[in-house]
Protein backbone atom coordinates (compact mmCIF):
# COMPACT_ATOMS: atom_id res chain seq x y z
CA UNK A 1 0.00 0.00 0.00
CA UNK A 2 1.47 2.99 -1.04
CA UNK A 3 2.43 5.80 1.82
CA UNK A 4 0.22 8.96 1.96
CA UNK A 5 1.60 12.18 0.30
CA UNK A 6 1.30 15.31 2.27
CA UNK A 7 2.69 17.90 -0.05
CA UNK A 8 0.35 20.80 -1.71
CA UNK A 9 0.83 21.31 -5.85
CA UNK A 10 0.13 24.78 -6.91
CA UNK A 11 -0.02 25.11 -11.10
CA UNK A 12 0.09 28.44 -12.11
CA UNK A 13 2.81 31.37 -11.23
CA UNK A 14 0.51 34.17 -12.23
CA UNK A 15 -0.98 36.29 -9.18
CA UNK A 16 -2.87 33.69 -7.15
CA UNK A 17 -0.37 30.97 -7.59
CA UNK A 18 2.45 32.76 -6.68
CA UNK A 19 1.05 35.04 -3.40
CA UNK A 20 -0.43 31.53 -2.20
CA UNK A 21 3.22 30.22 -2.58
CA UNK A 22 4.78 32.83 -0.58
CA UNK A 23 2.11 32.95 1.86
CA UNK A 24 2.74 29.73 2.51
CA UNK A 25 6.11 30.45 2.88
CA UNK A 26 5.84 33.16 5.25
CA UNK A 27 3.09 31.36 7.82
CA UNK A 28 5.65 28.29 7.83
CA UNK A 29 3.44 25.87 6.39
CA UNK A 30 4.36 22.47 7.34
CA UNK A 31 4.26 20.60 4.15
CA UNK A 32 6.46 20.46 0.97
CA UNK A 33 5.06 23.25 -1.32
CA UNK A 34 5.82 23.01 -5.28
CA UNK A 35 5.29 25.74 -7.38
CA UNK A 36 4.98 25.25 -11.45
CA UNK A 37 5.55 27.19 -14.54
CA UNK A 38 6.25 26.62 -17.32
CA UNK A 39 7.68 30.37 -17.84
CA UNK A 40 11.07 31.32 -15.90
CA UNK A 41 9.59 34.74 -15.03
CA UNK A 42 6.69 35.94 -12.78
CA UNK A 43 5.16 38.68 -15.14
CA UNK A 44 3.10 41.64 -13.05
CA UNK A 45 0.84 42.38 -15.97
CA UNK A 46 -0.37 45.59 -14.55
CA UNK A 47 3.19 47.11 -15.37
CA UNK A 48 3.83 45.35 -18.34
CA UNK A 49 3.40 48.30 -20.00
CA UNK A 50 6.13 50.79 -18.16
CA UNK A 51 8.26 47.44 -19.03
CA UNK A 52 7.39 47.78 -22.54
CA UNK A 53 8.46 52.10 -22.97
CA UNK A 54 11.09 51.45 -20.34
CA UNK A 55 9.65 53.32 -17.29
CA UNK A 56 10.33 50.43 -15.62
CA UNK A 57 12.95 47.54 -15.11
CA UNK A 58 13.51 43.85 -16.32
CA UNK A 59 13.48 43.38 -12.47
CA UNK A 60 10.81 45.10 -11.20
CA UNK A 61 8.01 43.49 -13.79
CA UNK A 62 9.52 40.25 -14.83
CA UNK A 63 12.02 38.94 -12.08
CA UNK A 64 12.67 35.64 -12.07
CA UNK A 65 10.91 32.67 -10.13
CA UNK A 66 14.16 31.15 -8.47
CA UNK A 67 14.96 35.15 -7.40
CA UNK A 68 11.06 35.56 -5.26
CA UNK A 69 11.25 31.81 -3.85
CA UNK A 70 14.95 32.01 -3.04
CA UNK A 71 14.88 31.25 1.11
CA UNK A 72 11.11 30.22 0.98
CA UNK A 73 11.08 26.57 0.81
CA UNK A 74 9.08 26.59 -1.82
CA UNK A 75 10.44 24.48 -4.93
CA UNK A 76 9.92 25.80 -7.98
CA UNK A 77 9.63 23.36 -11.18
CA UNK A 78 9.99 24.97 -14.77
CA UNK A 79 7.83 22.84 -16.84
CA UNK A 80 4.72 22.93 -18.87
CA UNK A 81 1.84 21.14 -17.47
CA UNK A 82 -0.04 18.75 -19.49
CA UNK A 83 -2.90 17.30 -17.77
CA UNK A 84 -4.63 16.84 -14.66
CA UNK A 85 -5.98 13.93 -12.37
CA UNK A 86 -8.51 14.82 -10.19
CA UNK A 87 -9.06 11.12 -8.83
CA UNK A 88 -5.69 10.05 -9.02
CA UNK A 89 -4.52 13.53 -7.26
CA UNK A 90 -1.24 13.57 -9.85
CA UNK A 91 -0.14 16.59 -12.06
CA UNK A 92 1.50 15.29 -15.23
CA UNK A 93 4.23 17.19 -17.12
CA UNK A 94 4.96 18.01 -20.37
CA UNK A 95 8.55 16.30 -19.32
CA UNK A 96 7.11 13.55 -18.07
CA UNK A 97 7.77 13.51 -14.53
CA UNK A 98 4.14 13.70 -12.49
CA UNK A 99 3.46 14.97 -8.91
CA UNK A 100 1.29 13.84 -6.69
CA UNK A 101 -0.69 15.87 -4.02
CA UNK A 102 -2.57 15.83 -1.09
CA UNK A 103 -3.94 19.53 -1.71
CA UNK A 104 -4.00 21.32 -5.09
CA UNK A 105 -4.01 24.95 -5.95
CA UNK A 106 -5.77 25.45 -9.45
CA UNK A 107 -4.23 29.34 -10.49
CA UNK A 108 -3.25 28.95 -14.44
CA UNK A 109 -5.13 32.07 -15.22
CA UNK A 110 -6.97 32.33 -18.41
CA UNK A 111 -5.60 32.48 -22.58
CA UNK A 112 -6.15 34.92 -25.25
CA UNK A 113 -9.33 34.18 -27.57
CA UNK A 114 -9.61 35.35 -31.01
CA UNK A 115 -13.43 34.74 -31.42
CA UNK A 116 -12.70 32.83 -34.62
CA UNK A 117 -11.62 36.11 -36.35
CA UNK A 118 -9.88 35.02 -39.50
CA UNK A 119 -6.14 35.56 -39.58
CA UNK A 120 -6.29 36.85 -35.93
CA UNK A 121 -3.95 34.60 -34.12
CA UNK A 122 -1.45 34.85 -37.38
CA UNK A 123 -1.37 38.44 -37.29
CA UNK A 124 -2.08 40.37 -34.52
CA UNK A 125 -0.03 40.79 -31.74
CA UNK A 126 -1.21 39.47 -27.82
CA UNK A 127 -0.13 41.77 -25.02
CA UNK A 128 -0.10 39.31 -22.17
CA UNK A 129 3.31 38.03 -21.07
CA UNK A 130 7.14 39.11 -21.45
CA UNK A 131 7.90 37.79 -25.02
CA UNK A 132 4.66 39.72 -26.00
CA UNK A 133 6.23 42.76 -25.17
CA UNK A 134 9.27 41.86 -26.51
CA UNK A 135 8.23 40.96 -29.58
CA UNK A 136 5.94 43.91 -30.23
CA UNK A 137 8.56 46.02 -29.59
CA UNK A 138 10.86 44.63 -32.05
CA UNK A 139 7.56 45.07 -35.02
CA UNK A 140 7.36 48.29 -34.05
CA UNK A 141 10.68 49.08 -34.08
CA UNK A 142 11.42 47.23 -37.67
CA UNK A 143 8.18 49.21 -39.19
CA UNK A 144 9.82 52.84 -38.00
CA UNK A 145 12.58 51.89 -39.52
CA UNK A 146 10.94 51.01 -42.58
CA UNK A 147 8.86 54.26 -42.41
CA UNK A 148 11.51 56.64 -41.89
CA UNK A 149 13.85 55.17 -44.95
CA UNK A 150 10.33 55.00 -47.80
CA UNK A 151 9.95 57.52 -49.79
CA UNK A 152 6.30 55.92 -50.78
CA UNK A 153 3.70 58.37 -48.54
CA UNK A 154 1.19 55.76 -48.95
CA UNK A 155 3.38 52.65 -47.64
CA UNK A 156 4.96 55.05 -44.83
CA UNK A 157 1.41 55.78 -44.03
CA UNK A 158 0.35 52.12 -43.36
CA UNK A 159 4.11 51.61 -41.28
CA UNK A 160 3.66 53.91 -38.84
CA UNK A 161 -0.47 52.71 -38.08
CA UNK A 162 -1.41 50.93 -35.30
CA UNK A 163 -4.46 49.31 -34.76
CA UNK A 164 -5.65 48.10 -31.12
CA UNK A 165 -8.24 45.49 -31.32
CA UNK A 166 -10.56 45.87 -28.28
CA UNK A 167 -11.92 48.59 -26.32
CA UNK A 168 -11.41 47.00 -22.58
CA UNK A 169 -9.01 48.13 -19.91
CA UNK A 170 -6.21 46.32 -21.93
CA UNK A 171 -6.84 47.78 -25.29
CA UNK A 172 -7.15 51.05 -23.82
CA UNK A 173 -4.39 51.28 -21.54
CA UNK A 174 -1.77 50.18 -24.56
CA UNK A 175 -3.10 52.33 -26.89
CA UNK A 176 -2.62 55.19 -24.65
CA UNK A 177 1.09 54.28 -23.42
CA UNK A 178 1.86 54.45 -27.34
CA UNK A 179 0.57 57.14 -28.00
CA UNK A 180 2.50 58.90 -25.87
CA UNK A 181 5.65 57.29 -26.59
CA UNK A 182 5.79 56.24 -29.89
CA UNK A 183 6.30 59.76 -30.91
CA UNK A 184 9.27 59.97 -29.42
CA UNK A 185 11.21 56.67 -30.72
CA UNK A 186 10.36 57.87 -34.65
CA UNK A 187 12.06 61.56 -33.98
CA UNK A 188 14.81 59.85 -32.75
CA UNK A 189 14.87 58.18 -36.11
CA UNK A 190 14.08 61.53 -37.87
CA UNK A 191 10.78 60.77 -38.48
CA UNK A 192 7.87 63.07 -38.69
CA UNK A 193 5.83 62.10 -35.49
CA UNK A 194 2.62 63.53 -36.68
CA UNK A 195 2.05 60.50 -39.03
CA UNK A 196 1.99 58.46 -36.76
CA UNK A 197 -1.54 56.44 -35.87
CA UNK A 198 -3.38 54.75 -33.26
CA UNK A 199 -6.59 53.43 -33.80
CA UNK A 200 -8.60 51.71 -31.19
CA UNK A 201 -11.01 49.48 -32.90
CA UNK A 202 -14.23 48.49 -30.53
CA UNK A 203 -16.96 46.25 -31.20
CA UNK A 204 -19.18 48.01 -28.92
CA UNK A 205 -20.48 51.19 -28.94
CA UNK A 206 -18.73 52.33 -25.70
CA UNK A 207 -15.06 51.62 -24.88
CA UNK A 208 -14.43 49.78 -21.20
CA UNK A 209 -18.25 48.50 -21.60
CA UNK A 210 -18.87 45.74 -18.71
CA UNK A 211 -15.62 46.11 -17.61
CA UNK A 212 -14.31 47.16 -14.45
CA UNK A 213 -13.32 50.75 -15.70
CA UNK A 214 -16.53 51.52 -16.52
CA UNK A 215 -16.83 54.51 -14.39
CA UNK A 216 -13.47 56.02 -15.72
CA UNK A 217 -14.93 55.88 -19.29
CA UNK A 218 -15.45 59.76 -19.78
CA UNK A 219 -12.31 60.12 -18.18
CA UNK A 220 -10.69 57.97 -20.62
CA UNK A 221 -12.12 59.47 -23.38
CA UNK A 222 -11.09 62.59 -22.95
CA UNK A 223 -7.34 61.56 -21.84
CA UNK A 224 -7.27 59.50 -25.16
CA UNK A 225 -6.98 62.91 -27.13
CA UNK A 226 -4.56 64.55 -24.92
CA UNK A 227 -2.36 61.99 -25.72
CA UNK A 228 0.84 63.36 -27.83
CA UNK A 229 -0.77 61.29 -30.94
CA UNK A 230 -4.63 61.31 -30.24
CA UNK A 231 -5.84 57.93 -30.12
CA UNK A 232 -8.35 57.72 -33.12
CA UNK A 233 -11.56 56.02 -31.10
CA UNK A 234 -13.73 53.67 -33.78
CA UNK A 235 -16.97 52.21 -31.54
CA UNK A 236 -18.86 49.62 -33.30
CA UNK A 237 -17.15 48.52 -35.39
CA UNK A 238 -16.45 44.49 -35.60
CA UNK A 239 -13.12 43.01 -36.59
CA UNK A 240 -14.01 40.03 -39.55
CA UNK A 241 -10.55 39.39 -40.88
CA UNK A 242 -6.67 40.51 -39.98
CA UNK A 243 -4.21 40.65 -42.95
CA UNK A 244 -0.46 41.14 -42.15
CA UNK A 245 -1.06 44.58 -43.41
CA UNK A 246 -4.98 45.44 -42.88
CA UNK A 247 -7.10 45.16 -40.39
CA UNK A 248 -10.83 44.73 -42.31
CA UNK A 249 -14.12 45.57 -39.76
CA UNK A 250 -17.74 45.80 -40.40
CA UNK A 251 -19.18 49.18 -39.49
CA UNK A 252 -22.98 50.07 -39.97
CA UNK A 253 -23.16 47.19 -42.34
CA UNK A 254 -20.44 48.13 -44.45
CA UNK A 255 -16.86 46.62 -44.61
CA UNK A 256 -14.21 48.84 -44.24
CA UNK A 257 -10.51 48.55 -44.08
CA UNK A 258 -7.45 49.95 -41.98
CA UNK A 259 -4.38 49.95 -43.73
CA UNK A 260 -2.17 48.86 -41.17
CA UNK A 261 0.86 46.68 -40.57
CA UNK A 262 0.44 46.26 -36.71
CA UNK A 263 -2.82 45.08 -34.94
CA UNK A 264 -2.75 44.17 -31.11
CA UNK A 265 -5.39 42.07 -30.01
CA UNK A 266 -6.43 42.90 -26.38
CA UNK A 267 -9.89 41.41 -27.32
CA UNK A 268 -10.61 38.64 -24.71
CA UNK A 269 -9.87 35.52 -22.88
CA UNK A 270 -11.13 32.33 -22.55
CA UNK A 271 -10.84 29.16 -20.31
CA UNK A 272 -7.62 28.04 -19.99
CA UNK A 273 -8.12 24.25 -21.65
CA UNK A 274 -6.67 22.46 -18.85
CA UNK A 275 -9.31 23.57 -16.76
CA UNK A 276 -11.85 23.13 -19.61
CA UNK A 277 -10.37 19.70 -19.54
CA UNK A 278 -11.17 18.61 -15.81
CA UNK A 279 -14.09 16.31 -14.86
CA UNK A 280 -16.66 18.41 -13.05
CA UNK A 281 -20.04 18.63 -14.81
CA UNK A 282 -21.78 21.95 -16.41
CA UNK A 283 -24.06 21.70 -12.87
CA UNK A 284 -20.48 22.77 -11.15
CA UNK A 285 -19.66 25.36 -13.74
CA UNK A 286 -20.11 29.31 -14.15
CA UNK A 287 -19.20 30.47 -16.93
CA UNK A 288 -16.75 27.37 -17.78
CA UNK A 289 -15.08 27.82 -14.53
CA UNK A 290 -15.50 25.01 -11.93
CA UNK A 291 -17.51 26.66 -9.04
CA UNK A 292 -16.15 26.94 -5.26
CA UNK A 293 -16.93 26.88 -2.08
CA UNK A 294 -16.72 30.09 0.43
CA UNK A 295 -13.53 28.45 1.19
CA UNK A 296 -11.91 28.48 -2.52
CA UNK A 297 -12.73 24.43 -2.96
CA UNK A 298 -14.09 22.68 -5.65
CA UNK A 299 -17.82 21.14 -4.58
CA UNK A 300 -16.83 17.38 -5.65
CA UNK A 301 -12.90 17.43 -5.14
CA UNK A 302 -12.16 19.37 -1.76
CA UNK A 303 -8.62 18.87 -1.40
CA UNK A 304 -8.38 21.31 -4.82
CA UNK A 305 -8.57 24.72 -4.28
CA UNK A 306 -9.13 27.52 -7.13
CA UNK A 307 -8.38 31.08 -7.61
CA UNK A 308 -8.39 33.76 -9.77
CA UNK A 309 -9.04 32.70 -13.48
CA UNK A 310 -9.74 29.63 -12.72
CA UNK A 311 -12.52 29.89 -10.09
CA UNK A 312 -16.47 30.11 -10.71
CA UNK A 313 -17.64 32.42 -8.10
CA UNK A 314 -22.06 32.02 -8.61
CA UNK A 315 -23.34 35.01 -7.60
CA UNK A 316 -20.22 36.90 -6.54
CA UNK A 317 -17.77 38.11 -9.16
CA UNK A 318 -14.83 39.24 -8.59
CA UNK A 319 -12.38 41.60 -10.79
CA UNK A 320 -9.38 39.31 -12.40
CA UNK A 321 -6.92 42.08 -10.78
CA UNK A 322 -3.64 42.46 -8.68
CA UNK A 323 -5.02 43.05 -5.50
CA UNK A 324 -7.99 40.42 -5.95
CA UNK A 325 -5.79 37.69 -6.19
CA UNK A 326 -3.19 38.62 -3.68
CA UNK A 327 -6.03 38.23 -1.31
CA UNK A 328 -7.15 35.22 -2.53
CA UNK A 329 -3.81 34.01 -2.48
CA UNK A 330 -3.55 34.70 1.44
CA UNK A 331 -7.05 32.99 1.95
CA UNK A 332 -6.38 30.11 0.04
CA UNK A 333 -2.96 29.57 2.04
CA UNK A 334 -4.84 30.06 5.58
CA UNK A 335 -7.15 27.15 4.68
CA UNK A 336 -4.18 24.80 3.46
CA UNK A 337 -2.32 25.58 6.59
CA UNK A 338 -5.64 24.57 8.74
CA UNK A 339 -6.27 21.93 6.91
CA UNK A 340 -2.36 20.66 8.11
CA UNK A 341 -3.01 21.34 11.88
CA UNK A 342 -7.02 20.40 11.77
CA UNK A 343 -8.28 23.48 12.13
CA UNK A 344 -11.55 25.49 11.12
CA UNK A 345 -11.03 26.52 7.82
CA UNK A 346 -12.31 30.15 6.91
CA UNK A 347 -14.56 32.27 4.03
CA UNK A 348 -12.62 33.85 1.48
CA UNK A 349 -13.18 37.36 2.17
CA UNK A 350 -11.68 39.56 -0.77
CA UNK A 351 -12.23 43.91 -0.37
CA UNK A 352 -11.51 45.70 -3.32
CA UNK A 353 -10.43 49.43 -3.08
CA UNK A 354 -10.98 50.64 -6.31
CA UNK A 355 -9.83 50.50 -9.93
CA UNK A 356 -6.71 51.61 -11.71
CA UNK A 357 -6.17 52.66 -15.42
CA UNK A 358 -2.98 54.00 -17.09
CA UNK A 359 -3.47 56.50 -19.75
CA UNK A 360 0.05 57.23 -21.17
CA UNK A 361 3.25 58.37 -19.84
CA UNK A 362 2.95 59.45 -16.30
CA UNK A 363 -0.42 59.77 -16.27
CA UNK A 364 -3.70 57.08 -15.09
CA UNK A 365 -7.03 57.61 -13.39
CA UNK A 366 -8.41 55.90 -10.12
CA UNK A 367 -11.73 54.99 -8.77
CA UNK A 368 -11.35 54.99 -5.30
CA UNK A 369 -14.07 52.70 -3.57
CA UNK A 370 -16.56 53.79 -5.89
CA UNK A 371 -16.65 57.25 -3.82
CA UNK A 372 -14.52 59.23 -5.95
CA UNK A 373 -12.11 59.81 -9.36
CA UNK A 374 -8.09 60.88 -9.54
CA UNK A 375 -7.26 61.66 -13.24
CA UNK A 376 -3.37 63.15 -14.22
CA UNK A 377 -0.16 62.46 -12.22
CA UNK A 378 -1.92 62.84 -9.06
CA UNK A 379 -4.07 59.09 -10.10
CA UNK A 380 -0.30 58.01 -11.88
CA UNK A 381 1.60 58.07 -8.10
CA UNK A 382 -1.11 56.20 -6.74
CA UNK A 383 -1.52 53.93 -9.30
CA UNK A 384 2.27 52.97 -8.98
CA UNK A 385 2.41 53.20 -5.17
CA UNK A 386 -0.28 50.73 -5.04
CA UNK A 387 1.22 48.07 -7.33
CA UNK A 388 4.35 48.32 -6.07
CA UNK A 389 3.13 47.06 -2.78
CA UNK A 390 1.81 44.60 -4.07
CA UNK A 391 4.79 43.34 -5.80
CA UNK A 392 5.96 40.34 -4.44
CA UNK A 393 8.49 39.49 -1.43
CA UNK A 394 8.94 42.30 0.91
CA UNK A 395 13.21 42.37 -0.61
CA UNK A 396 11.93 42.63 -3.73
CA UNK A 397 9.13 45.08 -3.43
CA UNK A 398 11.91 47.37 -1.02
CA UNK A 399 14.74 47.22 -4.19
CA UNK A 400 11.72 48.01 -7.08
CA UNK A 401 10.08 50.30 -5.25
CA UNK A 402 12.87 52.42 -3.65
CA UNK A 403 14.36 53.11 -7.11
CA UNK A 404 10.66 54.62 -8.25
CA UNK A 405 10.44 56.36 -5.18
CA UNK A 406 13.95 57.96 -5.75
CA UNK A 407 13.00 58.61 -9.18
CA UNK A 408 9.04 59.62 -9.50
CA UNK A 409 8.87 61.04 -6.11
CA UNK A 410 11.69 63.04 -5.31
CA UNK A 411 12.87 63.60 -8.94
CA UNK A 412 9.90 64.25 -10.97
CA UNK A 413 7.78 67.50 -10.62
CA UNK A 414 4.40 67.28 -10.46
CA UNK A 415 2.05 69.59 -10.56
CA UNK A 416 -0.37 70.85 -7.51
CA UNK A 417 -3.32 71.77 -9.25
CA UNK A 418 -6.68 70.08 -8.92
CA UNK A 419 -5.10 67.90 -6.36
CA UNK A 420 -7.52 67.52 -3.22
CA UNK A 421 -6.75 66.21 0.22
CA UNK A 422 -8.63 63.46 -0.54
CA UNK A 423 -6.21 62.53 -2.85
CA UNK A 424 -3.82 62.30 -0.03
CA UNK A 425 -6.19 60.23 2.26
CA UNK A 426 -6.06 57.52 -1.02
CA UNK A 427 -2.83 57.54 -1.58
CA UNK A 428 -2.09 56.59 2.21
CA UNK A 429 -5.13 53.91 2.13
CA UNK A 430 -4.26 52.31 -1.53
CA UNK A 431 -1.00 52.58 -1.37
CA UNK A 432 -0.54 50.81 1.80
CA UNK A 433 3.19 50.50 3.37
CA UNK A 434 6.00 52.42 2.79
CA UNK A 435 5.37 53.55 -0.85
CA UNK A 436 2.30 54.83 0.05
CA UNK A 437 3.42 56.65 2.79
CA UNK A 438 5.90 58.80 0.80
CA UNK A 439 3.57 58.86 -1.97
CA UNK A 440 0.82 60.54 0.65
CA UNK A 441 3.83 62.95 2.51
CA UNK A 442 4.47 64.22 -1.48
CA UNK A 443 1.32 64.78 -2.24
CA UNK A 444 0.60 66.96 1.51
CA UNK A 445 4.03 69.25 0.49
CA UNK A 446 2.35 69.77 -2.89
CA UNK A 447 -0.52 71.03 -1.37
CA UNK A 448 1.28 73.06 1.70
CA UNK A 449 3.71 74.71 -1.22
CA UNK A 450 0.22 75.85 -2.89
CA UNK A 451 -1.07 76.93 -0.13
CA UNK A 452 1.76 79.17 0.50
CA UNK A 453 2.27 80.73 -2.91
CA UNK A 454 -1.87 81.47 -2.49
């Protein structure tokens, strides 16, 4: 008879996988914890794009897995998974090794759809992960190039357009970071930035429709043409095909093209298959996702616990964002370390502040608690203090966040106006810790130095 296995799986290094991991870690859990990915990297997707226009660091957005478990305990396995066993408890890899598990942690997030749009997945350009950004920079920079050395108007014309597929937080948020920044690599070149396009392409008739931004939509709107390139906004109109260098949509019953060779597709996720994959019935389902407990377990299979993507919450949805599933992640590792001792396990209570968008360079909006809106700099320092205390282990958090501090904080001059002492009161309650702290004390000496030249 074979010996019992006490050791908890968790597949997934995204948010929830990885905060349950070090949560783990930090309450001393008393069983073997295994971590796996098959990526090398953690990615924090909320900063992906200061990674992309180099605000930010290699370090800071995309440090490595061995670097945030180093002294944890945790062992992290590099490997792609490639199916699960619910009865038989074992996670088999795409290597060929297998784990078995007496608790599992489902976090593999979700994957890009392309809603069966013809020549989508061949053309367009995901902005999800690390080599996403990578490789979208190196189109971009190949097309300037290209743009800069044709003397054909027409050809330079379709070069330097970019088309953003989607109208959600994603699509908006990249179409306004290259806006603002795109500009500035093609003058480098020589280039004449005012040829230069971005076209946001939604199917709907209102960008951030059913998403969580929602509220920040007139904001958005209006920060989308103060962009240095003014982000061309085409509602309703529905993406049929993508061509390698046009973009054809329907629009009041008409096709139309957009002569184009760059489309980003920020236009939706789906189930990841894996989870697709498992045996739980439709009954158990929401929306594809296996449903859970108040606890974060599955109804047939409680030793499996699920977060973020990959949990059906009936009734009770939650945001997919940062601070969602670093709470989850805590949650999830308080029950697995009562399950180990036999104690009461407890509800999964998640409290969301508020929302975030980035607009461009240096510049977001915030909903904060659905009470009131930041828009400018003012929403960009609380915006970054917030993430970056969120980013994970407290060494690594202190070395990414001390070098932004040093250099948006105390380097950067922002200016006072329009900036309320409630502004203040947010940045000390979203931007919890130290970040937020000096993000608050800036924000008071830009309103005392007002005061005084009043």
């Amino acid at each position: 008879m074979n010996s019992p296995v006490y050791q908890t799986v968790i597949i997934g290094g995204g948010f929830t996988g990885l905060f349950t991991a070090l949560h783990l870690a930090h309450e001393h859990y008393p069983r073997s914890v295994i971590l796996i990915d098959q990526n090398e990297r953690f990615c924090f997707k909320p900063l992906l794009y200061e990674y992309f226009n180099g605000e930010m660091d290699t370090f800071q957005v995309v440090p490595r897995f061995s670097e945030l478990l180093k002294g944890s305990g945790v062992i992290f396995v590099q490997d792609a998974v490639q199916a699960i066993d619910l009865h038989q408890r074992e996670v088999k890899l795409a290597s060929g090794n297998s784990y078995n598990y007496s608790n599992l942690v489902l976090a593999l997030g979700s994957v890009t759809t392309y809603h069966q749009v013809e020549g989508a997945k061949e053309n367009a350009f995901p902005f999800w992960t690390q080599a996403d950004a990578i490789a979208l920079e190196r189109h971009l920079r190949d097309r300037f190039q290209r743009a800069v050395q044709t003397e054909d108007s027409e050809e330079r014309r379709k070069l330097l357009t970019v088309g953003v597929v989607g109208g959600g937080s994603s699509g908006v948020e990249i179409a306004a970071t290259l806006a603002d920044f795109l500009p500035h690599w093609y003058e480098v070149l020589g280039g004449n930035s005012s040829e230069i396009r971005i076209v946001l392409l939604n199917h709907g008739k209102e960008i951030l429709n059913d998403d969580i931004n929602n509220p920040l939509r007139p904001i958005a709107e209006k920060e989308l043409q103060k962009r240095r390139i003014p982000v061309e906004i085409l509602t309703g109109a529905e993406v049929t095909t993508i061509h390698a260098n046009a973009i054809e949509y329907k629009h009041n019953e008409q096709i139309k093209t957009l002569a184009t060779h760059t489309a980003i597709w920020t236009a939706g996720t789906s189930v990841h298959p894996l989870i697709k994959d498992l045996p739980i019935s439709q009954e158990h389902r929401y929306h594809g996702l296996p449903l859970v407990t108040s606890t974060m377990q599955l109804l047939d299979f409680p030793e499996v616990f699920a977060g973020g993507d990959c949990a059906g919450l009936q009734d009770n949805s939650l945001p997919p964002t940062a601070q969602v599933a670093y709470q989850q992640g805590a949650n999830i590792a308080h029950n697995l370390k009562a399950i180990a001792l036999g104690e009461e396990l407890k509800p999964v209570k998640v409290n969301t502040r508020g929302t975030l968008l980035k607009l461009g360079v240096n510049n977001a909006a915030a909903n904060l608690f659905n009470v009131f809106e930041v828009a400018g700099e003012p929403a960009h320092l609380i915006r970054h203090a917030t993430y970056l205390t969120l980013l994970p282990t407290p060494i690594h958090d202190f070395k990414a966040a001390t070098e932004w501090v040093d250099e948006e904080i105390f380097h950067q001059h922002l200016d006072p106006q329009d900036v309320g002492k409630k502004v203040v009161q947010a940045a000390e309650i979203v931007g919890t810790g130290v970040v937020g702290i000096l993000a608050a004390r800036k924000l008071l000496k830009m309103l005392g130095d007002e005061d005084k030249k009043d």
